[in-house]
N, C-alpha and C. Protein backbone atom coordinates (compact mmCIF):
# COMPACT_ATOMS: atom_id res chain seq x y z
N UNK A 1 93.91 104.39 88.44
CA UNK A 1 93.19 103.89 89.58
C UNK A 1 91.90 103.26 89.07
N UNK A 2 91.45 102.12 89.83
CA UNK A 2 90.53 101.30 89.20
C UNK A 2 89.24 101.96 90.12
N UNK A 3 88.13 101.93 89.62
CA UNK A 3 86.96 101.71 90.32
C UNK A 3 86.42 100.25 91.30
N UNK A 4 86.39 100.77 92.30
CA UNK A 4 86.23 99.19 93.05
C UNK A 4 85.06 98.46 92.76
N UNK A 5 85.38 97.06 92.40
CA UNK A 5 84.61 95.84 92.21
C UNK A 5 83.98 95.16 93.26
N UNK A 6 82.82 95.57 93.87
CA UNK A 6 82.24 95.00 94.61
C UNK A 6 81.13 94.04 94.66
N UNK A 7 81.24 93.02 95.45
CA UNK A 7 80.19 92.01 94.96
C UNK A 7 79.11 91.91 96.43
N UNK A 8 78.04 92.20 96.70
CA UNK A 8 77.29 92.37 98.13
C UNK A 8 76.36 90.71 97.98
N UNK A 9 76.22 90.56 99.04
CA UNK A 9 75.33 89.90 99.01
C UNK A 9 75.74 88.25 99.45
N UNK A 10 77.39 88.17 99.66
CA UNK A 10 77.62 86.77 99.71
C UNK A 10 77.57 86.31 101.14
N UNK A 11 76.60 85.26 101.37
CA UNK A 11 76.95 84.71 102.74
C UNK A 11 77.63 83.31 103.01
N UNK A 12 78.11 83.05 104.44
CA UNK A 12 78.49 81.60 104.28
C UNK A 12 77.58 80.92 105.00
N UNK A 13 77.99 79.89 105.34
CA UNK A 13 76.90 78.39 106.05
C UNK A 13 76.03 77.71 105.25
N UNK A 14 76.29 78.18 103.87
CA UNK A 14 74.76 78.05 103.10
C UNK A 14 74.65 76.75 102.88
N UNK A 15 74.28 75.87 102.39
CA UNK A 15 74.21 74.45 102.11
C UNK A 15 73.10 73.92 101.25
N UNK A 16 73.00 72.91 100.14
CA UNK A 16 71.92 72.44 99.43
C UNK A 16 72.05 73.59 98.46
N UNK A 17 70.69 73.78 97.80
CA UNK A 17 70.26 74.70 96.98
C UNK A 17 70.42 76.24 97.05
N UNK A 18 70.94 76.75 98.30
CA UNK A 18 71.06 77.98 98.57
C UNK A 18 72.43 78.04 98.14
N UNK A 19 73.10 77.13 98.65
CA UNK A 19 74.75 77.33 98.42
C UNK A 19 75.29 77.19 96.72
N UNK A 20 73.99 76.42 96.06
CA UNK A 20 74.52 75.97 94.36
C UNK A 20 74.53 77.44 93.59
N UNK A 21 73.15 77.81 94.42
CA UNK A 21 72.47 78.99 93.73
C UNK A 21 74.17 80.35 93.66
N UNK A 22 73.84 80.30 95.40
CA UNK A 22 75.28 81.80 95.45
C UNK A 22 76.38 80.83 94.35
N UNK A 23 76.89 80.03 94.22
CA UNK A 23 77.98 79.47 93.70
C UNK A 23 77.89 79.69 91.96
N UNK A 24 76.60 79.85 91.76
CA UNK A 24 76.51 80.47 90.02
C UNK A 24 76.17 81.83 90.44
N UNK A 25 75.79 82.35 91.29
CA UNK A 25 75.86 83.89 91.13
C UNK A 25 77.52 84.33 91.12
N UNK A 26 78.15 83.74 92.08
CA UNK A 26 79.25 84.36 92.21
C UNK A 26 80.28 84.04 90.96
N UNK A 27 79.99 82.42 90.28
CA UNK A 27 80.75 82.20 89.04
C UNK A 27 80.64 83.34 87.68
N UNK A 28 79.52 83.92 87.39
CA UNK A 28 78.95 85.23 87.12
C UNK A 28 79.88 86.45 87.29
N UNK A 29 80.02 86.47 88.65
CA UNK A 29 80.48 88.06 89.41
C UNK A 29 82.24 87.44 88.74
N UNK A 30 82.75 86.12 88.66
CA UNK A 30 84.01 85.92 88.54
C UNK A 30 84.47 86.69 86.62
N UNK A 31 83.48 85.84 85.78
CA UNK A 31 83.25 86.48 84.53
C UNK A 31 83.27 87.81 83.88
N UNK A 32 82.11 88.46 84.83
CA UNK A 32 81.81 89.65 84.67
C UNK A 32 83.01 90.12 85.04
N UNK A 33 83.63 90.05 86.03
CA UNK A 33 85.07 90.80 86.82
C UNK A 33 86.39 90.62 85.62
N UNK A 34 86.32 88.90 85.17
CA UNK A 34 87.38 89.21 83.82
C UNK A 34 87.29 89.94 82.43
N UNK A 35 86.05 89.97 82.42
CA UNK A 35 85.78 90.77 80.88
C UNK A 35 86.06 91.91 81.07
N UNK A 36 85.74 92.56 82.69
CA UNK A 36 85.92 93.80 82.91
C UNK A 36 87.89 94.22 83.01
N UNK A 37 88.59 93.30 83.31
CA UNK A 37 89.74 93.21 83.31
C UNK A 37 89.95 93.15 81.79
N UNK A 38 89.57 92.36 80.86
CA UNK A 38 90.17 92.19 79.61
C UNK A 38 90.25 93.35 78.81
N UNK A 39 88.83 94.06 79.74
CA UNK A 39 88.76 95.44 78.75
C UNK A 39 88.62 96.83 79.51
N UNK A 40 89.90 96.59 80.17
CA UNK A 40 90.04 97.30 81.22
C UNK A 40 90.49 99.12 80.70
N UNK A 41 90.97 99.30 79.43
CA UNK A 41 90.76 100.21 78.98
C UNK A 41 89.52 100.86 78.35
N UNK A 42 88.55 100.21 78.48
CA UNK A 42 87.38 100.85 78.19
C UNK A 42 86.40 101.60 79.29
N UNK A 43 86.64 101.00 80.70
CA UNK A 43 86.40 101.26 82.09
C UNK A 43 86.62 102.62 82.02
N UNK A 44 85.67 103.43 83.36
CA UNK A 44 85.62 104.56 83.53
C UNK A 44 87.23 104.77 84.47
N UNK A 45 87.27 106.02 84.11
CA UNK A 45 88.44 106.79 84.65
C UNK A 45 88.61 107.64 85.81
N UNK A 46 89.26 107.30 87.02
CA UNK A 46 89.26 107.98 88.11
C UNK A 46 90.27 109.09 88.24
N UNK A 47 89.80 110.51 88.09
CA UNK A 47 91.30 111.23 88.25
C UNK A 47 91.54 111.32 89.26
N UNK A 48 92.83 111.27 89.60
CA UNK A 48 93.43 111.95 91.28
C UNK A 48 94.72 112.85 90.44
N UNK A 49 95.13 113.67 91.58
CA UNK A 49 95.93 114.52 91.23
C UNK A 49 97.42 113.86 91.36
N UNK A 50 98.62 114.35 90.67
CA UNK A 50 99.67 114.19 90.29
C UNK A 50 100.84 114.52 91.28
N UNK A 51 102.03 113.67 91.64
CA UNK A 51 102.77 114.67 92.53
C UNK A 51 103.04 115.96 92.28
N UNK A 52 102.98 116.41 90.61
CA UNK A 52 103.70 117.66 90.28
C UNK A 52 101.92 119.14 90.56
N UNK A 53 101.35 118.08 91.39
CA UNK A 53 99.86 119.63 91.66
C UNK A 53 100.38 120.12 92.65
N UNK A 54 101.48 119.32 93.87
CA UNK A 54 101.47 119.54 95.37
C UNK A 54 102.93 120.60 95.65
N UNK A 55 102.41 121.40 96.46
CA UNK A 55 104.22 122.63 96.56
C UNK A 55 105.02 121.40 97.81
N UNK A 56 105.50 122.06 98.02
CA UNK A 56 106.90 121.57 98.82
C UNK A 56 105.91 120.84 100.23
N UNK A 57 105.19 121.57 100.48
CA UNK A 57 104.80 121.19 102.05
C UNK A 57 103.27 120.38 101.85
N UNK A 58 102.97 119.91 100.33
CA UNK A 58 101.88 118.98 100.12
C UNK A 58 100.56 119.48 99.95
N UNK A 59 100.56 120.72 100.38
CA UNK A 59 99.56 121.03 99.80
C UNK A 59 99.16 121.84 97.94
N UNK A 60 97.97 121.44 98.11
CA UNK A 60 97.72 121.37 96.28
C UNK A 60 97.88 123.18 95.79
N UNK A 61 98.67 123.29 94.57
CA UNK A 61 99.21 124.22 94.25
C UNK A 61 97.97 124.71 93.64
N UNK A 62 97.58 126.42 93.62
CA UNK A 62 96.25 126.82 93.48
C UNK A 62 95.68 126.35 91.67
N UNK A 63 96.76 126.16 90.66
CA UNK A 63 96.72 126.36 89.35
C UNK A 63 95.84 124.87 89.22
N UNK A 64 96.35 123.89 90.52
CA UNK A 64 95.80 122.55 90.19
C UNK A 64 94.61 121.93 90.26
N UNK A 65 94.07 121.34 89.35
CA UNK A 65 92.90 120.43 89.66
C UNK A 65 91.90 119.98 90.85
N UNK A 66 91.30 119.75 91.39
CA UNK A 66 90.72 119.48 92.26
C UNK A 66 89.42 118.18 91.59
N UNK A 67 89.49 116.84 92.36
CA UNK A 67 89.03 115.82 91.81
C UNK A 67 88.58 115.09 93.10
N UNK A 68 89.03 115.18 94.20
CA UNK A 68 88.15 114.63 95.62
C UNK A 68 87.85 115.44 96.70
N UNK A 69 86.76 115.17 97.41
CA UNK A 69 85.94 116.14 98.26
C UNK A 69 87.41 116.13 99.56
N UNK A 70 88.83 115.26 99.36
CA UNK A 70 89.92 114.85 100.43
C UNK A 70 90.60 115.71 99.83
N UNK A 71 90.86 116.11 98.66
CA UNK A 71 91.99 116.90 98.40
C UNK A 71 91.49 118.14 97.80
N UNK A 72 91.78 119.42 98.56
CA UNK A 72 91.30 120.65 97.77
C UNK A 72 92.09 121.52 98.13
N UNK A 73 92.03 122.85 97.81
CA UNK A 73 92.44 123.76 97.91
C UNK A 73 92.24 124.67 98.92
N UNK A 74 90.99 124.09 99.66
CA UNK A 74 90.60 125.10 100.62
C UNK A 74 89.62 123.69 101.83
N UNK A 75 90.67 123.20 102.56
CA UNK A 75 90.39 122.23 103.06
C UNK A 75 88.99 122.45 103.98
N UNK A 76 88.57 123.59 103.83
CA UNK A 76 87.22 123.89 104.81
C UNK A 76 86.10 124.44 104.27
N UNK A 77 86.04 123.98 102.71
CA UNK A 77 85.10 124.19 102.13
C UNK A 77 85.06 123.15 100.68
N UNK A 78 84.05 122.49 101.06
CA UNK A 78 83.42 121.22 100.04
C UNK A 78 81.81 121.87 99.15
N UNK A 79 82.26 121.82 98.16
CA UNK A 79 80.99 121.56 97.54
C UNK A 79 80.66 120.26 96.81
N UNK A 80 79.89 119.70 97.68
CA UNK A 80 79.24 118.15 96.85
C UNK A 80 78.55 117.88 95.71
N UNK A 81 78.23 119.26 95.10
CA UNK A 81 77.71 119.68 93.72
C UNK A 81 78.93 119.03 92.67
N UNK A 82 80.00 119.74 93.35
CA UNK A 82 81.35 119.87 92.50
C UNK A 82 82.13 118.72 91.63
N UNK A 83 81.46 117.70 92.45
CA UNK A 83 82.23 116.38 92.26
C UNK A 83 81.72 115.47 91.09
């Protein structure tokens, strides 16, 4: 799973000098986004859990991992420390 690539800040209507300007920021964000693809094994790593953590009825088997504040073991207790 990838970490999402987000780019903030783009507007439209722009025109003249405002519009050249976003048009090299965003040629930038296009770059930056392939190098990050080229070296896409060097990128940080998102774990999520595996089909083989979940028992029969989907919930996560106690031996397993826990990696999002969505999937736990004890669906009514989060620690945001944890993560």
């Amino acid at each position: 799973m990838l970490e999402p690539y987000l780019i903030h800040g783009v507007l439209g209507g722009l025109d003249g000098l405002a519009k050249e300007k976003q048009q090299q920021f965003l040629n930038e964000k296009v770059k930056d986004f392939e190098s990050r693809l080229m070296n896409i094994n060097e990128g940080p790593i998102i774990p999520f859990n595996r089909e083989e953590d979940f028992n029969d009825d989907k919930t996560l088997k106690p031996q397993a991992p826990e990696f999002s504040p969505f999937v736990r073991h004890n669906p009514y207790k989060w620690d945001a420390d944890s993560f």
